[in-house]
C-alpha atoms as a PDB file:
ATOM      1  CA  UNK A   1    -125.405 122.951-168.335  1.00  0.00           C
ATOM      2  CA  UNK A   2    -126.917 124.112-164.664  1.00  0.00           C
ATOM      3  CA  UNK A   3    -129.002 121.310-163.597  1.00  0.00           C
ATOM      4  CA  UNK A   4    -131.334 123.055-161.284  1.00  0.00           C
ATOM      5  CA  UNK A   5    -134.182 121.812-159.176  1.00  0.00           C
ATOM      6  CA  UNK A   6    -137.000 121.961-161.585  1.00  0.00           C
ATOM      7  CA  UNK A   7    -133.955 119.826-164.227  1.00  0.00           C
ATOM      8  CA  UNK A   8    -134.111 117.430-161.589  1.00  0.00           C
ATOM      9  CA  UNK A   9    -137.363 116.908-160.850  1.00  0.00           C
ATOM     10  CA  UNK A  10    -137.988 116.500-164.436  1.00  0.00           C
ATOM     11  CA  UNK A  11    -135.691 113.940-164.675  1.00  0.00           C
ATOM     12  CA  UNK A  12    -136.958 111.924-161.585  1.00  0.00           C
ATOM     13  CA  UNK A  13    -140.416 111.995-163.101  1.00  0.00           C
ATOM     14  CA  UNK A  14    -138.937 110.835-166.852  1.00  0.00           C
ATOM     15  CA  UNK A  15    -137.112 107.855-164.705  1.00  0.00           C
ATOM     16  CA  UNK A  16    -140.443 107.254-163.089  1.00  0.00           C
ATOM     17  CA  UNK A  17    -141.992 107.092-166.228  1.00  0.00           C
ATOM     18  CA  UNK A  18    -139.481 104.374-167.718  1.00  0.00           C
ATOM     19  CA  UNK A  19    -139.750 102.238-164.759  1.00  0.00           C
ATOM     20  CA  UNK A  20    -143.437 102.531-165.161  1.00  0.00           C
ATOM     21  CA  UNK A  21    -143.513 101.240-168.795  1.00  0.00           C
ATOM     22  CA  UNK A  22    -141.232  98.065-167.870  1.00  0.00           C
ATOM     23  CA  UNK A  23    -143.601  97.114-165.029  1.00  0.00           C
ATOM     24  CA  UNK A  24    -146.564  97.399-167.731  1.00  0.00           C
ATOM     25  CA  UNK A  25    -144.509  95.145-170.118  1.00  0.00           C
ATOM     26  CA  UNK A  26    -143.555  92.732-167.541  1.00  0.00           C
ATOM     27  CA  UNK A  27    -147.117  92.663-166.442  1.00  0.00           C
ATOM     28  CA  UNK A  28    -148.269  91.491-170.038  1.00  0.00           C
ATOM     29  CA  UNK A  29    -145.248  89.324-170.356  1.00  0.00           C
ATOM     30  CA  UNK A  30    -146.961  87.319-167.417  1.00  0.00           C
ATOM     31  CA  UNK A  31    -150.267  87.328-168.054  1.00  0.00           C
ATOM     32  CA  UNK A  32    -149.146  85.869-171.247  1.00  0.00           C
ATOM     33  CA  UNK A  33    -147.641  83.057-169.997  1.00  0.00           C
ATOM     34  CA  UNK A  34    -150.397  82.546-167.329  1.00  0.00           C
ATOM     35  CA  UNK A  35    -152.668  81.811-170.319  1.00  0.00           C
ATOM     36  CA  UNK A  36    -150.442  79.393-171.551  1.00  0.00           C
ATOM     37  CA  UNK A  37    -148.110  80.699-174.440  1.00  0.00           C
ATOM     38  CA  UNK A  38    -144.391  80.319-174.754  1.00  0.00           C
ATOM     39  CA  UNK A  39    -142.079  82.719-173.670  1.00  0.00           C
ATOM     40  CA  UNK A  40    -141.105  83.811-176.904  1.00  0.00           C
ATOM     41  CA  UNK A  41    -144.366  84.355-177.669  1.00  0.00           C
ATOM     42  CA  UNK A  42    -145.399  85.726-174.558  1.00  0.00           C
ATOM     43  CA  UNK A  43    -142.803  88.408-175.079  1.00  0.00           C
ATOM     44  CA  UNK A  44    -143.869  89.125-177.998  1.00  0.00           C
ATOM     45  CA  UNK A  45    -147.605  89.470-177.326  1.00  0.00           C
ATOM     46  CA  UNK A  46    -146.961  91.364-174.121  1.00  0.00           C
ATOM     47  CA  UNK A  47    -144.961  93.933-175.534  1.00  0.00           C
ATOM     48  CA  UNK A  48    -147.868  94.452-178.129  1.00  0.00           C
ATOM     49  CA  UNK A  49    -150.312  94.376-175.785  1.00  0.00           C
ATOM     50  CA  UNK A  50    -148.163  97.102-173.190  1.00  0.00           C
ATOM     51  CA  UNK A  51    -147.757  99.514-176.685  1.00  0.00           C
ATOM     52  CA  UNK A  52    -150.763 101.475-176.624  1.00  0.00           C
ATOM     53  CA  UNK A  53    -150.557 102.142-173.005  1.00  0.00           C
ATOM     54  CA  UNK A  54    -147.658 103.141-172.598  1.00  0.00           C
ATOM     55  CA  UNK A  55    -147.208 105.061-176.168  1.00  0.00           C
ATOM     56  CA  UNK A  56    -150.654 106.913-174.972  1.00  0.00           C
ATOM     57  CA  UNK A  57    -148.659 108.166-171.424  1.00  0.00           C
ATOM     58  CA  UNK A  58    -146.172 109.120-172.849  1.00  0.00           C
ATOM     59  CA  UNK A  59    -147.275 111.464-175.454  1.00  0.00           C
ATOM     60  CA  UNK A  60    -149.479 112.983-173.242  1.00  0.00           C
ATOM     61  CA  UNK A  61    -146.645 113.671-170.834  1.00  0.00           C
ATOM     62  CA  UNK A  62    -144.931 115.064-173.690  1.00  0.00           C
ATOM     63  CA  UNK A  63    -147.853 117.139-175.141  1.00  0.00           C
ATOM     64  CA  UNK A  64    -148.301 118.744-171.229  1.00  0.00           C
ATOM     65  CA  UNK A  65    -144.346 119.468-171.299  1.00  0.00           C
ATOM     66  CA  UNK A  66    -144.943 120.827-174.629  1.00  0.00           C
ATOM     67  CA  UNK A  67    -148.067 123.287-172.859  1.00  0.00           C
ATOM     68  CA  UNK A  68    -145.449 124.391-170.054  1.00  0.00           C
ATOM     69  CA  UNK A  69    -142.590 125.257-172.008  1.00  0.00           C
ATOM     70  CA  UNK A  70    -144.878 127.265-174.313  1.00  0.00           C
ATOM     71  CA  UNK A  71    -146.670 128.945-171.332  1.00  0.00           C
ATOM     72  CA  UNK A  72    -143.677 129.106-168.790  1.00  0.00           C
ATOM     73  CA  UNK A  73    -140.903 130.975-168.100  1.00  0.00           C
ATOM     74  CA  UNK A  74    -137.564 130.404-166.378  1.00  0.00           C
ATOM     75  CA  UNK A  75    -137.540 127.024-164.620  1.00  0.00           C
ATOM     76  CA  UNK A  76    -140.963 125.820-166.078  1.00  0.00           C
ATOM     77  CA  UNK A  77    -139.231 126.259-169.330  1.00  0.00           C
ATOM     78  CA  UNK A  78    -136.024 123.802-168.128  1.00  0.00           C
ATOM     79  CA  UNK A  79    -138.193 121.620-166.166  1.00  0.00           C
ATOM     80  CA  UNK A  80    -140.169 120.897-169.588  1.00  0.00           C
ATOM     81  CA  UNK A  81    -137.052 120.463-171.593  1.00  0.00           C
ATOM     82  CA  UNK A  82    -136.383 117.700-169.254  1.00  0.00           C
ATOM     83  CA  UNK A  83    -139.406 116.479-169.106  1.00  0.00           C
ATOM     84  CA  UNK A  84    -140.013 116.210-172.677  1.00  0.00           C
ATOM     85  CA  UNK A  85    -136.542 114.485-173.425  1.00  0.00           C
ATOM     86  CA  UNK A  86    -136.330 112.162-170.818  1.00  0.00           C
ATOM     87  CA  UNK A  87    -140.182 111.209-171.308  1.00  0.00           C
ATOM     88  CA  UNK A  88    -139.224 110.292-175.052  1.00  0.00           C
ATOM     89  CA  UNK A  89    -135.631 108.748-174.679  1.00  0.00           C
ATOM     90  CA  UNK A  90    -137.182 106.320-171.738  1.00  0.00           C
ATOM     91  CA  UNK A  91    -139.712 105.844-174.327  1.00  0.00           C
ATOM     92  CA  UNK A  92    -137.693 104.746-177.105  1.00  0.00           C
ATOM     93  CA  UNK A  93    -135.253 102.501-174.785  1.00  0.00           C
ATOM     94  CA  UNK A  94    -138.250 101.356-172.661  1.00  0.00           C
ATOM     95  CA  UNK A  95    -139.968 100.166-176.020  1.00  0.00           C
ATOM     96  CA  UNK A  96    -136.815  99.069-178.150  1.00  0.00           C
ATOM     97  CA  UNK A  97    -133.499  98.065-175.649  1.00  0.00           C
ATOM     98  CA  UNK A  98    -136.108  96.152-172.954  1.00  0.00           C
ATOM     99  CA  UNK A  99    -137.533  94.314-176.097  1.00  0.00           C
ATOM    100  CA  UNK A 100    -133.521  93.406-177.447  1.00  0.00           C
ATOM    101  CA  UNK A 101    -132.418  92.648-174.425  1.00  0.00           C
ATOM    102  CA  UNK A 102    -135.370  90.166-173.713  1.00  0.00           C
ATOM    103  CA  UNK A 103    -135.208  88.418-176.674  1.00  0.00           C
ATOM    104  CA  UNK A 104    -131.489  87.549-176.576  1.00  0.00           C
ATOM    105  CA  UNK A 105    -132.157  85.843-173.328  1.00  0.00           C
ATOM    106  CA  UNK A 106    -135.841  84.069-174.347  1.00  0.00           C
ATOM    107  CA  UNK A 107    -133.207  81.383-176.391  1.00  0.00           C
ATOM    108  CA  UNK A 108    -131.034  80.797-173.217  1.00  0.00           C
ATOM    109  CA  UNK A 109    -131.901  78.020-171.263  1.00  0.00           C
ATOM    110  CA  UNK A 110    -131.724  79.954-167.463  1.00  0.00           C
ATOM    111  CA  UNK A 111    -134.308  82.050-169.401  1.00  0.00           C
ATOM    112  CA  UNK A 112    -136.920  79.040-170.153  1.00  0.00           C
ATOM    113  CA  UNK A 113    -137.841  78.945-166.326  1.00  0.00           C
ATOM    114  CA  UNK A 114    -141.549  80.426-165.972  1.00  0.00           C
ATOM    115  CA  UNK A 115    -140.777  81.177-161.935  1.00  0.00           C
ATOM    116  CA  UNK A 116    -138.389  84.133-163.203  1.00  0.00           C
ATOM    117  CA  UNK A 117    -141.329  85.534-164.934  1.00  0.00           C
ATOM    118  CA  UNK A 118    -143.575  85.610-161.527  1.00  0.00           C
ATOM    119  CA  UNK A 119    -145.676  82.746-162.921  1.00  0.00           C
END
């Protein structure tokens, strides 16, 4: 595999895109806990909440990669591969290994302290 400069730029852009998606989670996670639930259930609720939004980015990123590799040639064609891939596998970790990884810790007691959660 070549990774060339439109492979690389598709890649910033997909790890753009997964950093996005946490800070929309994390942003539901507090105002969650602003209004007064639990953590638990303020993780919960905020990763609902954060769903739509960030499922709705996501597939229209995809459905425009989807446009350029149809329409493009060359290095439109790689940069959309990347695109497209990255954009769904920082999807599918944003949405399911943030979510594990959160809950394990909501039962630790170093997690129970609101102030980590900006709150």
């Amino acid at each position: 595999i070549t990774l060339t400069l439109p492979g690389i730029a598709g890649i910033i852009l997909s790890i753009g895109m997964g950093v996005d998606a946490n800070v929309i989670i994390f942003e539901r996670i507090k105002e969650e806990l602003k209004n007064g639930k639990t953590i638990g259930a303020a993780v919960d609720d905020g990763f609902r909440r954060a769903f739509t939004a960030i499922l709705d980015s996501n597939v229209t990123t995809i459905l425009t990669a989807a446009v350029l590799y149809w329409l493009g040639s060359g290095p439109i064609k790689g940069f959309a591969i990347t695109l497209g891939m990255g954009v769904a596998l920082s999807f599918l970790t944003g949405v399911t290994a943030t979510r594990i990884m959160l809950k394990s810790i909501v039962g630790s007691k170093f997690a129970k302290n609101p102030k980590l959660y900006g709150v």
